[in-house]
Protein backbone atom coordinates (compact mmCIF):
# COMPACT_ATOMS: atom_id res chain seq x y z
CA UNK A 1 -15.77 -11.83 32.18
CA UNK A 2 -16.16 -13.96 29.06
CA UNK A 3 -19.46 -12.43 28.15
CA UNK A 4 -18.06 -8.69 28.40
CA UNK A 5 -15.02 -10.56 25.82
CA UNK A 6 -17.62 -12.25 23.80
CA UNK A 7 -18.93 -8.75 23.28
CA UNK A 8 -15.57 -6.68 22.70
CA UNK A 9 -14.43 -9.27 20.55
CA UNK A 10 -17.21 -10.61 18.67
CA UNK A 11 -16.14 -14.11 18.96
CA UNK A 12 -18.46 -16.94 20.26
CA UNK A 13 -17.71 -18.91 23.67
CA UNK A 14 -16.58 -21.55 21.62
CA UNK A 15 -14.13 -18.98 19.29
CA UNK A 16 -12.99 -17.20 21.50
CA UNK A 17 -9.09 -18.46 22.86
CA UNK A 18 -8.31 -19.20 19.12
CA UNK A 19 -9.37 -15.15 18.32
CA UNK A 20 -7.00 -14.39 21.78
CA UNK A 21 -4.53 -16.76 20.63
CA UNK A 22 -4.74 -14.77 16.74
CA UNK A 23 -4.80 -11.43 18.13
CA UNK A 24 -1.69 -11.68 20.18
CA UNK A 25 0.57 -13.58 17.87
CA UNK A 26 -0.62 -10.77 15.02
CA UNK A 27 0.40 -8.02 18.24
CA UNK A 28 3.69 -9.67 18.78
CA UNK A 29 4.54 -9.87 15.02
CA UNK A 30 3.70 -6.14 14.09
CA UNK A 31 5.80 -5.53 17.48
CA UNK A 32 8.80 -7.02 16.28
CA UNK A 33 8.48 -5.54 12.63
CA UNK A 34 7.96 -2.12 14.68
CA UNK A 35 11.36 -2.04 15.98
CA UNK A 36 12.88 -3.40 12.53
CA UNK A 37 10.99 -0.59 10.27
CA UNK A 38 12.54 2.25 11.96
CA UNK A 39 15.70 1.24 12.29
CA UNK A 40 15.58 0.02 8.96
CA UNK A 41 14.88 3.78 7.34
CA UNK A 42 17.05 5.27 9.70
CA UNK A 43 20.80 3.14 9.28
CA UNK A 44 20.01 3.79 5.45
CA UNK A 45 19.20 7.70 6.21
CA UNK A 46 22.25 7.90 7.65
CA UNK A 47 24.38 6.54 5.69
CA UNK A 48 22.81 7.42 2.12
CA UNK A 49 21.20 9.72 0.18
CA UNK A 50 17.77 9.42 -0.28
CA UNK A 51 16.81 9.81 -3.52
CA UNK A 52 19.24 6.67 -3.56
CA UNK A 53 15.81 4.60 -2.46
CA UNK A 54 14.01 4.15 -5.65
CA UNK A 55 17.64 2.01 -7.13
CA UNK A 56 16.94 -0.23 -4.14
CA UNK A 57 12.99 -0.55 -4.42
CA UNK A 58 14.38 -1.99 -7.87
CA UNK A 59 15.80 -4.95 -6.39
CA UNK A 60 13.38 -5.92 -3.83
CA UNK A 61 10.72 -7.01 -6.31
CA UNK A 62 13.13 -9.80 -7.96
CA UNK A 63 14.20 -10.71 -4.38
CA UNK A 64 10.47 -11.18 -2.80
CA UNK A 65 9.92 -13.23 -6.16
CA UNK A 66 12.87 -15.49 -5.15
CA UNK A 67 11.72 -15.59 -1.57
CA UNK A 68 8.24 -16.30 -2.20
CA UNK A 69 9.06 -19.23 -4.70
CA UNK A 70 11.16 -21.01 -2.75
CA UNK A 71 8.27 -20.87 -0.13
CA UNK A 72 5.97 -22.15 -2.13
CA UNK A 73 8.57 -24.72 -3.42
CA UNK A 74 8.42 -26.46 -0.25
CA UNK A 75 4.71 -25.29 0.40
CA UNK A 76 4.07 -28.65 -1.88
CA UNK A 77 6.52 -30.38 -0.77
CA UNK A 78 6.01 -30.27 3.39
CA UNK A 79 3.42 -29.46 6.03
CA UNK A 80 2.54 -26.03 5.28
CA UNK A 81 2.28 -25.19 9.02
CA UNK A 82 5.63 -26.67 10.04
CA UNK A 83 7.59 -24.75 7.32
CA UNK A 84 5.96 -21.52 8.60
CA UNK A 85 7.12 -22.50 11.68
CA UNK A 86 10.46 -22.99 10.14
CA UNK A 87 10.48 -19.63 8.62
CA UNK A 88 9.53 -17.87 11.44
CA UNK A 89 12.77 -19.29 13.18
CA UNK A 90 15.14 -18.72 10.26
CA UNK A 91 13.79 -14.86 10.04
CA UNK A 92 14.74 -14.42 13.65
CA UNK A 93 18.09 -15.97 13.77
CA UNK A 94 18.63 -13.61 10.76
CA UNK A 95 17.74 -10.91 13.41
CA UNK A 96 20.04 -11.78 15.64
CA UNK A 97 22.92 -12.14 12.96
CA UNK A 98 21.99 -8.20 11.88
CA UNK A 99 22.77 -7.12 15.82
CA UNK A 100 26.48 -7.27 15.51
CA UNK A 101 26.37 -7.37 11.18
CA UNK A 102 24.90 -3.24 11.69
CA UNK A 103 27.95 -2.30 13.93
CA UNK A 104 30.78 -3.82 12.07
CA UNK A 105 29.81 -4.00 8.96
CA UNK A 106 29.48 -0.59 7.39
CA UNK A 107 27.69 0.65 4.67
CA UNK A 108 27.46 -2.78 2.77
CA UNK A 109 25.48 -4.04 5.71
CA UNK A 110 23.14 -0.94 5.93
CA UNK A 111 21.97 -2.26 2.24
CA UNK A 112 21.86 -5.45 3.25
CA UNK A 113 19.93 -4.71 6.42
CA UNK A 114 17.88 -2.18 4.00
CA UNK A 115 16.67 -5.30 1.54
CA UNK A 116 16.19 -8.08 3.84
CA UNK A 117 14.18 -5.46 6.04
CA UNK A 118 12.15 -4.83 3.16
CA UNK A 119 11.85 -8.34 2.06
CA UNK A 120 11.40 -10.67 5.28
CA UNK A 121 7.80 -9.16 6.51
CA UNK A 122 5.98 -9.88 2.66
CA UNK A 123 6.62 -13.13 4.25
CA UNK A 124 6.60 -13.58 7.48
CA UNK A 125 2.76 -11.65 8.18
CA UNK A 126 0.82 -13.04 4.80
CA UNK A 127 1.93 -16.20 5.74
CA UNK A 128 0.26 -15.60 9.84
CA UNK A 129 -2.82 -14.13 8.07
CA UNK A 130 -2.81 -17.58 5.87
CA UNK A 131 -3.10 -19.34 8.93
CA UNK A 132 -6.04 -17.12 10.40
CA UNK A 133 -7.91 -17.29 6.96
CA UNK A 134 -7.77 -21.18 7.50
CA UNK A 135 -8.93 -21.03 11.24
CA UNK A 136 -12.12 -19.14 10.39
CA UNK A 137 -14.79 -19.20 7.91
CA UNK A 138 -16.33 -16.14 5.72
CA UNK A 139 -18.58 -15.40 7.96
CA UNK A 140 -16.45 -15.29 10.86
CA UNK A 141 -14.35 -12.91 9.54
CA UNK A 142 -16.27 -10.37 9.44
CA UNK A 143 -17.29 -10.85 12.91
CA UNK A 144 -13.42 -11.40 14.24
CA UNK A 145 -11.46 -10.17 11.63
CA UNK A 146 -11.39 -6.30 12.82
CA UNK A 147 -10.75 -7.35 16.62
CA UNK A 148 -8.09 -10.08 15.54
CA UNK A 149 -6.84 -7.10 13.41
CA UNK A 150 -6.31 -4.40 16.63
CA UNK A 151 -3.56 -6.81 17.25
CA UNK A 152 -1.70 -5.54 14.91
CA UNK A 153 -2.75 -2.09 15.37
CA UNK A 154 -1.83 -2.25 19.23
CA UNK A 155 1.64 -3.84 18.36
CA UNK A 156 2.34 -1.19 16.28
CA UNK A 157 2.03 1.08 19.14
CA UNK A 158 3.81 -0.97 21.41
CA UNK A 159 6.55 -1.81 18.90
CA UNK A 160 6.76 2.39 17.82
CA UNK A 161 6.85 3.36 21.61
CA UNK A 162 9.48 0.55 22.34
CA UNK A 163 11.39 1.58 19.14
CA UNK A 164 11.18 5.41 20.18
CA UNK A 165 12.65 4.44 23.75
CA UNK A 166 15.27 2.39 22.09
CA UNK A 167 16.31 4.75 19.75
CA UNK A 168 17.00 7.47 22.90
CA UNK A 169 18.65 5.33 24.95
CA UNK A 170 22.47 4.93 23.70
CA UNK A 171 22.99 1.81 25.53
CA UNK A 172 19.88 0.28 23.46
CA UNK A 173 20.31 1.42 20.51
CA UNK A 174 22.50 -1.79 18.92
CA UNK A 175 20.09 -4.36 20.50
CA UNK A 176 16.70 -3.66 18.49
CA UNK A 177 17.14 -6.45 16.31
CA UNK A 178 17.21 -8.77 19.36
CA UNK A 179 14.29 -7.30 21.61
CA UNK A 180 12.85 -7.61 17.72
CA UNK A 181 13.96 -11.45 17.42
CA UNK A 182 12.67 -12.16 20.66
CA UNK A 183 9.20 -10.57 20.12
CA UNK A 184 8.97 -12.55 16.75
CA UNK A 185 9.66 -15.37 18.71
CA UNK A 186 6.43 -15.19 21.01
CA UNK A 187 4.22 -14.52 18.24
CA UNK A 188 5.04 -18.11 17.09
CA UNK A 189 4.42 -19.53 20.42
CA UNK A 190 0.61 -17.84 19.85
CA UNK A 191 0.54 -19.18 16.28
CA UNK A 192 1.17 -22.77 17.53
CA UNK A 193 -1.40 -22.77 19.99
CA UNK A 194 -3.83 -21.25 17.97
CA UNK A 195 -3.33 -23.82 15.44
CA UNK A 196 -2.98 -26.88 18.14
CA UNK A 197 -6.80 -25.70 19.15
CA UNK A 198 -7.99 -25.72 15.28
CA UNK A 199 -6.39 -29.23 15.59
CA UNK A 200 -8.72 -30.21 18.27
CA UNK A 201 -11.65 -28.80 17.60
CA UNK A 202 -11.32 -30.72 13.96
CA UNK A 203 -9.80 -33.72 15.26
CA UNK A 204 -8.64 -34.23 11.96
CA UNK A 205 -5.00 -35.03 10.51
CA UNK A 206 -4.04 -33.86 7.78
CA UNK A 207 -1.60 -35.62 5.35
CA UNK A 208 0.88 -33.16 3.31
CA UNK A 209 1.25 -34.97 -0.39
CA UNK A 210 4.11 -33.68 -2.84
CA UNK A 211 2.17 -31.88 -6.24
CA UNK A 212 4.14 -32.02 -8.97
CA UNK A 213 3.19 -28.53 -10.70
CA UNK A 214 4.84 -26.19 -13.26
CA UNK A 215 7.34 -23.25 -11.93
CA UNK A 216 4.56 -20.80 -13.01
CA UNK A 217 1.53 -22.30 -12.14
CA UNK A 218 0.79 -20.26 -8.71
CA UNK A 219 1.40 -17.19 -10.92
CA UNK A 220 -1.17 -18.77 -13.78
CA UNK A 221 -3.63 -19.58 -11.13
CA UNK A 222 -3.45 -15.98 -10.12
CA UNK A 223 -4.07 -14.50 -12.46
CA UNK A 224 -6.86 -16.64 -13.87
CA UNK A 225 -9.29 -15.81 -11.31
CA UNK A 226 -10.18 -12.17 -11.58
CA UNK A 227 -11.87 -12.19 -7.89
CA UNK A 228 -7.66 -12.91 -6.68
CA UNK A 229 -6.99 -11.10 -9.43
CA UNK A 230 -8.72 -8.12 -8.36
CA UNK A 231 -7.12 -8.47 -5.24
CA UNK A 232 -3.89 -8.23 -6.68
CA UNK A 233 -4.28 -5.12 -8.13
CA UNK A 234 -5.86 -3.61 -5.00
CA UNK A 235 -2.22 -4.64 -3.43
CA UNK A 236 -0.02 -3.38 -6.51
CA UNK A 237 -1.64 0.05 -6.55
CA UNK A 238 -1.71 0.33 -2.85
CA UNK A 239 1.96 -0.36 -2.65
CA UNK A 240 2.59 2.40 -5.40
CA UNK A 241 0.99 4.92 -3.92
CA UNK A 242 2.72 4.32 -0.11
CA UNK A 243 6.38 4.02 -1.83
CA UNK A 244 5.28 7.59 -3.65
CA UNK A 245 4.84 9.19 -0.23
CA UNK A 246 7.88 7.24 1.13
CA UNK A 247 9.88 9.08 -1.56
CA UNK A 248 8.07 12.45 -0.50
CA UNK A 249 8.07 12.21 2.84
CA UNK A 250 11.39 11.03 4.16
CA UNK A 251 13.36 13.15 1.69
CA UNK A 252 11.64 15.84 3.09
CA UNK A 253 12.00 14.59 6.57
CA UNK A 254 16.00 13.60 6.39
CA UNK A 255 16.38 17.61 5.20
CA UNK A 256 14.40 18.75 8.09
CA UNK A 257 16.32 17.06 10.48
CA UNK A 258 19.55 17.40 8.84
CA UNK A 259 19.77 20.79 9.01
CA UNK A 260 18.17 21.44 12.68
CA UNK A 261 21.19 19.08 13.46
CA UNK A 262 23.36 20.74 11.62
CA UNK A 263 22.70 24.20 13.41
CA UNK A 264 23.33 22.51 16.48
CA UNK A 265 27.01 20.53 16.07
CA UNK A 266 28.38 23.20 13.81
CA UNK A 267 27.32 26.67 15.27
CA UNK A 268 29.99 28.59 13.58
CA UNK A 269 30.07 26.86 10.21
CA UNK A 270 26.15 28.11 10.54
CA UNK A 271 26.65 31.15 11.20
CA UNK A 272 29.94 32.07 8.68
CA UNK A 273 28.63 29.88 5.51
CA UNK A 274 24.85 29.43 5.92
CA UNK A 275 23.15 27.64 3.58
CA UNK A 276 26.11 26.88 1.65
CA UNK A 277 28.11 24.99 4.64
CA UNK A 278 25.04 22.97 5.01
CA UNK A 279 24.77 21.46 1.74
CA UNK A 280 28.20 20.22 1.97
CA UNK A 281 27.95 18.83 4.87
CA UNK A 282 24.60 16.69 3.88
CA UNK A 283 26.61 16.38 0.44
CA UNK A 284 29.05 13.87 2.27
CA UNK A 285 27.11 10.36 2.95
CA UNK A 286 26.74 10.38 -1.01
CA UNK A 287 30.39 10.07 -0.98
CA UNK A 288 32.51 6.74 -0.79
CA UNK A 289 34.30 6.95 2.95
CA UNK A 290 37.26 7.68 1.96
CA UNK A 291 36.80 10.56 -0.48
CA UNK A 292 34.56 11.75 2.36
CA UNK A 293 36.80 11.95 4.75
CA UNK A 294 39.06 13.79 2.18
CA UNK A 295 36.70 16.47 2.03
CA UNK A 296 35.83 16.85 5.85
CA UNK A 297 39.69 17.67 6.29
CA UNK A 298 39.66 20.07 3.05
CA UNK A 299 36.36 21.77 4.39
CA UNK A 300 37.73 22.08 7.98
CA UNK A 301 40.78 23.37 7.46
CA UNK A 302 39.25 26.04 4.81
CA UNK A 303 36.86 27.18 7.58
CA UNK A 304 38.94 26.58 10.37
CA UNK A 305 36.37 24.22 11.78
CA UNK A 306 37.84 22.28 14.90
CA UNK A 307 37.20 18.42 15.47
CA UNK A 308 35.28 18.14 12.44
CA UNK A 309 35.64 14.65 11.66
CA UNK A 310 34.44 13.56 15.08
CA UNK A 311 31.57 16.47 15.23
CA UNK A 312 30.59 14.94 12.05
CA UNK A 313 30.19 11.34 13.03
CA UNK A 314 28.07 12.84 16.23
CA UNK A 315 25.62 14.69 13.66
CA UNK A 316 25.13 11.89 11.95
CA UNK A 317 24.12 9.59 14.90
CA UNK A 318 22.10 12.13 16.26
CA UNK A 319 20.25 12.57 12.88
CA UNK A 320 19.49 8.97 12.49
CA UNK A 321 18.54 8.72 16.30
CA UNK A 322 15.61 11.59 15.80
CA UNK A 323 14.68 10.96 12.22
CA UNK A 324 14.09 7.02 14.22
CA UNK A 325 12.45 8.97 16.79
CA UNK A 326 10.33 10.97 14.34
CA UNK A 327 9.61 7.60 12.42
CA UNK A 328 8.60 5.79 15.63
CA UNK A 329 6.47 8.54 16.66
CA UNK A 330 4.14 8.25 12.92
CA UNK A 331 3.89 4.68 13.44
CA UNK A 332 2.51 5.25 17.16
CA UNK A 333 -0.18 7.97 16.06
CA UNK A 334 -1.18 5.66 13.30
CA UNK A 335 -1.74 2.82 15.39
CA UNK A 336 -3.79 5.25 17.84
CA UNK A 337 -6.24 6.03 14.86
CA UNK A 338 -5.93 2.41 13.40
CA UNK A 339 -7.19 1.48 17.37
CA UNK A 340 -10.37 4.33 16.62
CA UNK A 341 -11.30 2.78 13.13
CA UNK A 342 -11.23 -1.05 14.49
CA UNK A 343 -12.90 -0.44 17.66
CA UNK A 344 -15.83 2.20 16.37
CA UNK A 345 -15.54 1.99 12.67
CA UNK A 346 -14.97 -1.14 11.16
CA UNK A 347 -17.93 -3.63 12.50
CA UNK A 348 -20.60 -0.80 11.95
CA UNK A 349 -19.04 -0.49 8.06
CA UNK A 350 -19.22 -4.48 7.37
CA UNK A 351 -22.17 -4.54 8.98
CA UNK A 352 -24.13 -1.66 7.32
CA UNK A 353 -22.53 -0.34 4.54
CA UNK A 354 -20.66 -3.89 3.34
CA UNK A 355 -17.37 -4.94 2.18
CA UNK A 356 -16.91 -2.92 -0.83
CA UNK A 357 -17.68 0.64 0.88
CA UNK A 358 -15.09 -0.66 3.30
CA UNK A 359 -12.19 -1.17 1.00
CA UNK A 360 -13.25 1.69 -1.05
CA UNK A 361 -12.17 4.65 1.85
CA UNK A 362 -8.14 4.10 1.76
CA UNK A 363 -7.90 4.53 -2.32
CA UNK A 364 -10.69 7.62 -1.83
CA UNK A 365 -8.16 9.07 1.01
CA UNK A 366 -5.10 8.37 -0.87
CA UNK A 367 -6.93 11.01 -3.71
CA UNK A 368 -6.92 13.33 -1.74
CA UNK A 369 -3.75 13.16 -0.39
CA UNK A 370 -2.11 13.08 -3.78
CA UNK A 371 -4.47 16.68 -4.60
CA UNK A 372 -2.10 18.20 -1.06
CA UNK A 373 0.77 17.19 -2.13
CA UNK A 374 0.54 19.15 -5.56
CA UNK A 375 0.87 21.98 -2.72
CA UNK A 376 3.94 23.30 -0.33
CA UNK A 377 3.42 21.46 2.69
CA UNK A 378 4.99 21.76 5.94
CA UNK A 379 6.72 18.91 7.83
CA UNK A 380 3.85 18.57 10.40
CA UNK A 381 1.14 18.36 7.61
CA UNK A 382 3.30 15.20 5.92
CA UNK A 383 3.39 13.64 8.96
CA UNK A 384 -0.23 13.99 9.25
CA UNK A 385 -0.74 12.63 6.22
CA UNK A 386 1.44 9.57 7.13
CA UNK A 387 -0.91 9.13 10.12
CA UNK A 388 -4.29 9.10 8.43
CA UNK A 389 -2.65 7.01 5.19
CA UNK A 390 -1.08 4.60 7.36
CA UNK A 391 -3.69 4.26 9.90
CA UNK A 392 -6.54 3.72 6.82
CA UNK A 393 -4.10 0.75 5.27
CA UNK A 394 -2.82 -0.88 8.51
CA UNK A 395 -5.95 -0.90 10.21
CA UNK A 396 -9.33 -1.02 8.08
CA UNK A 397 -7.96 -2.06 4.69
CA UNK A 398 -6.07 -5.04 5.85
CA UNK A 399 -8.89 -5.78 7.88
CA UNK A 400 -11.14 -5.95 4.57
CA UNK A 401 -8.36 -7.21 2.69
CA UNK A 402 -8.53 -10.54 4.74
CA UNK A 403 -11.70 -11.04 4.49
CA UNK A 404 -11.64 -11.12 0.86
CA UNK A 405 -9.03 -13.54 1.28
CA UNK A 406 -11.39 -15.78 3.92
CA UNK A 407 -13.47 -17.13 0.87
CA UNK A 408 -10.56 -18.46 -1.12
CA UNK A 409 -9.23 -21.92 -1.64
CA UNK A 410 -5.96 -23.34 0.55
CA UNK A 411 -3.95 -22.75 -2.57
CA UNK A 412 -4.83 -18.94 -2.78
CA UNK A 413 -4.11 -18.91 1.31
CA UNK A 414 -1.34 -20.32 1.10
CA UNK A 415 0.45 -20.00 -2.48
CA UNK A 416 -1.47 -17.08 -4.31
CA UNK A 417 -1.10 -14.72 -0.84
CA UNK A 418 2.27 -14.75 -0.38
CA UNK A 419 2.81 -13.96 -4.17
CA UNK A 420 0.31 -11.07 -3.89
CA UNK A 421 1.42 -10.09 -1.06
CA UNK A 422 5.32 -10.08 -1.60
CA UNK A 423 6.46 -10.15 -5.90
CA UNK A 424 2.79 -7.97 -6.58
CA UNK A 425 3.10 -5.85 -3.51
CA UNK A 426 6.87 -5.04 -4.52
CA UNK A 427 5.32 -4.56 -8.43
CA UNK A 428 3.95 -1.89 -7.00
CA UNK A 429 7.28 -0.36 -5.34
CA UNK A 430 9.03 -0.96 -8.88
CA UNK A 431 6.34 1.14 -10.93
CA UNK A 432 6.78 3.76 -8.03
CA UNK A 433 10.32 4.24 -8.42
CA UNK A 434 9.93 4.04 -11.97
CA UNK A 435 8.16 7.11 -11.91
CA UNK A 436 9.98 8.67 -9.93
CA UNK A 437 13.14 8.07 -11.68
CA UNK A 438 11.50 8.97 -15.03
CA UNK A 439 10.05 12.28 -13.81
CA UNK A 440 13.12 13.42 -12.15
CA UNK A 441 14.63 12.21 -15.25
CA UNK A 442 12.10 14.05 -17.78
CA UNK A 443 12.32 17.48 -15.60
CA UNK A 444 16.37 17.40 -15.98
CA UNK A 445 16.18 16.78 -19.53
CA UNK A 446 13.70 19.44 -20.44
CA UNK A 447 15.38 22.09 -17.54
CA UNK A 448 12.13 22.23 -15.58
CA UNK A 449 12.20 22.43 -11.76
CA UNK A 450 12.28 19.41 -8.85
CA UNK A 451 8.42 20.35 -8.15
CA UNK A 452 7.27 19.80 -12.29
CA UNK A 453 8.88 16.80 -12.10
CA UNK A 454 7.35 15.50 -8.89
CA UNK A 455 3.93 17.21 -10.39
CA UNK A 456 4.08 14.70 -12.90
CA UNK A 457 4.84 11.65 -10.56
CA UNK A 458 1.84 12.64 -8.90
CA UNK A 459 -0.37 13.03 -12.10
CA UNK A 460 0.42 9.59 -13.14
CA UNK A 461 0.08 8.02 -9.59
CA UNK A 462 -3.17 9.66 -9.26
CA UNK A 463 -4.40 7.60 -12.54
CA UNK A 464 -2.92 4.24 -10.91
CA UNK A 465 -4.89 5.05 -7.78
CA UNK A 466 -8.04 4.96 -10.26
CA UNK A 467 -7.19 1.96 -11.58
CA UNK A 468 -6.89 0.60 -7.69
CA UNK A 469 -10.50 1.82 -6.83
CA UNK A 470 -11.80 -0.31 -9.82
CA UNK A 471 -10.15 -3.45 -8.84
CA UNK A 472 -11.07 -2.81 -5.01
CA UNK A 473 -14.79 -2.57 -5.82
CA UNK A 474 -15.09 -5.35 -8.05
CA UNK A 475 -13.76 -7.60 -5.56
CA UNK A 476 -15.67 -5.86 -2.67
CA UNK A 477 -18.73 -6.16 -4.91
CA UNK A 478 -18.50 -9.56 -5.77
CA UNK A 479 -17.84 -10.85 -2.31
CA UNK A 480 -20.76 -9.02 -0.96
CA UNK A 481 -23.22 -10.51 -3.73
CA UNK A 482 -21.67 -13.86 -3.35
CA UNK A 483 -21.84 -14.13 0.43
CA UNK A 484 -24.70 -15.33 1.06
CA UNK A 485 -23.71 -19.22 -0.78
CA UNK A 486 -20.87 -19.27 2.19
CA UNK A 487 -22.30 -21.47 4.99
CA UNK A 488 -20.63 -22.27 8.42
CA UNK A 489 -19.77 -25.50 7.23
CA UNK A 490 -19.53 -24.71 3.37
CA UNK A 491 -15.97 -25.43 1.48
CA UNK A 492 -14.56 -21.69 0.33
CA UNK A 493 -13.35 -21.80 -3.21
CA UNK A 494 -12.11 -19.53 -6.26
CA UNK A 495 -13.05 -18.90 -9.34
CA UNK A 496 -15.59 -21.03 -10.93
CA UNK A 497 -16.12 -22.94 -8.23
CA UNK A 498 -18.08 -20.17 -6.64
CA UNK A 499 -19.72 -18.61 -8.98
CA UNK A 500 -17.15 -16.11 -9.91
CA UNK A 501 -16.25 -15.99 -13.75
CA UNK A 502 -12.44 -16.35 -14.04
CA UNK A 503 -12.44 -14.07 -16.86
């Protein structure tokens, strides 16, 4: 039995519980995140607009950057493992706080819900992926890293299928956030006995000493090195492109399922009005509640519509409940492919072709998505690209992504990571919406259509793709040339230190 594990996981006899112990606490993580993502997308869906989205992608930058400081405030100031610890519990008390905040709170709470949704996980998983950088060497990594990986691939599934059954069944509906909080909170039970084992196996105490450094030196030190560097572009660019689909996708997905909903709860208003009765109906979430609610009694009575305030609050929970479903539903198909590119794909691509051929497919994919979507597509053929995108990031990139990250020092773990993977990340949401703004913007101005506008958004996110490829294979390169200095027992360190020209 632990030979035929040995052999599906690639660990050792001697690695292997710490590479159980990583897998499932990455599972349970992505499982709880699962049922917050969703849900997430869905409240604001509902209650919004949303070409409202890129005014909120705004904000999230600045408030990652004020997370992710304070974090590595104390980072220098504490153990680094017992204030993840204590962020892990914070995150899901917050989770349990958002269970009765979502019913009684209104729209206010859907943005809140909406930011902190978007805010919490650029902390909560670089921070578990800091931890599994420190528990294994260079060289492990690319023997472990795509099986430790599948965790997260298979939680996704679990947490999309759980989310999907949630979302259908009424009486679960309000409790996600908990089943959430509670999954979060066995993924930390993994994390501490995966680190307990490092502990033993080391036998070696570490002392945490306070380091008295400037408010921007973690961003300095970034920067600096051009291997992290090049890392942090790879993550900008990535997170561009994925918030330009976002926009794409779920506008055209909330319009889809608006109006197959609104066929359904207003028959009549269908069939007298059309088109017309339609729009005004979706027209009302971009209202304030109570000019809303003005207009559903105007509308009604001009149509002689009956019980249209309560139809109305029926097709809008059934619209968030199947654009949910919908959402669940990508999330499961791309952790079904994600499973397909770990188990088949990704040790015969570090092994063969090497590290940069690996991190160079997503940006080559995302290329050629951006080409289809200068083209009409239908609702199934977004989706599809959702699947493939998603699967090629959540699976195989962040599998190569990590390993990168395997050969850095504790301070680019552990301080550079979360900064990369939060303020950067989010960097790349802000140019996004940007864009999108500025197009939409630009087409207005000059009377062109919707579609030369979002023509445009794609020209210019097709460039910043370019510029992602570059980065991607300069690190991949790099790490592949420089591999061969990493020994079992070697030190792994940035910049200079390793050969790597900080320039």
């Amino acid at each position: 039995m632990i030979r035929l594990l040995c052999l599906v996981t690639g660990a050792r006899k001697e690695e292997l519980l710490q590479v159980v112990y990583s897998f499932s606490a990455l599972l349970f993580l992505l499982l709880s995140y699962y049922l917050i993502k969703p849900l997430r997308n869905s409240q604001f869906l509902k209650d919004f607009d949303p070409n409202y989205l890129p005014f909120l992608y705004l904000v999230i930058p600045l408030l990652s950057f004020i997370v992710t400081k304070t974090f590595n405030f104390f980072c220098d100031r504490m153990n680094k493992f017992t204030l993840i610890v204590r962020t892990y519990l914070l995150i899901m008390v917050c989770k349990v706080c958002f269970t009765w905040i979502l019913q009684y709170g209104g729209k206010p709470a859907t943005v809140i819900f909406f930011l902190w949704g978007s805010v919490y996980f650029l902390l909560a998983l670089p921070t578990l992926w800091a931890c599994f950088n420190d528990f294994f060497l260079p060289q492990q990594g690319e023997r472990l890293f795509g099986f430790v990986q599948m965790g997260a691939t298979v939680g996704g599934i679990v947490g999309s299928i759980l989310s999907g059954m949630v979302s259908r069944a009424e009486s679960l509906r309000p409790y996600a956030t908990l089943i959430s909080a509670a999954s979060m909170g066995i993924a930390l039970i993994f994390l501490i006995l995966a680190s307990r084992l490092k502990q033993e196996h080391e036998k070696v105490e570490i002392e945490q000493t306070v380091v008295e450094r400037s408010f921007w030196s973690d961003v300095i030190g970034l920067v600096r090195i051009r291997y992290v560097r090049s890392i942090a572009i790879m993550v900008t660019c990535l997170a561009c492109f994925t918030t330009s689909l976002d926009f794409l996708s779920q506008k055209m997905i909330d319009q889809k399922m608006s109006q197959n909903q609104y066929r359904e709860t207003f028959p009549e208003l269908d069939s007298s009005t059309g088109l017309e009765g339609y729009k005004v109906v979706y027209s009302l979430k971009s209202m304030p509640d109570k000019e809303a609610e003005a207009a559903w009694e105007k509308y009604a009575v001009a149509h002689d519509v009956h019980d249209f305030q309560a139809r109305y609050k029926t097709y809008k929970a059934e619209v968030e409940s199947k654009i949910r479903a919908v959402l669940s539903d990508v999330s499961l198909y791309q952790g079904v492919v994600g499973m397909f590119m770990l188990t088949v794909v990704a040790r015969w691509v570090f092994t063969h072709l090497g590290l940069r051929m690996a991190v160079s497919i997503l940006p080559a994919f995302a290329l050629l998505a951006l080409v289809a979507f200068s083209f009409p597509l239908e609702i199934l053929s977004v989706e599809l690209i959702l699947v493939f995108s998603g699967s090629f990031n959540y699976a195989l990139n962040n599998a190569t992504k990590e390993i990168l990250y395997s050969a850095t020092s504790e301070e680019t773990k552990y301080k550079h990571k979360p900064l990369i993977e939060g303020p950067f990340m989010r960097l790349g949401d802000i140019t996004a919406s940007i864009l999108k703004l500025g197009t939409g913007a630009l087409a207005v101005a000059v009377a062109w259509t919707g579609d030369a506008g979002d023509r445009i958004f794609l020209a210019i996110t097709f460039s910043l793709v370019l510029i992602w490829w570059k980065a991607i294979v300069y690190a991949g390169k790099t790490y592949d040339t420089r591999r061969a200095s990493f020994r079992e027992k070697a030190p792994r360190l940035d910049g200079d230190e390793i050969g790597i020209s900080p320039s």
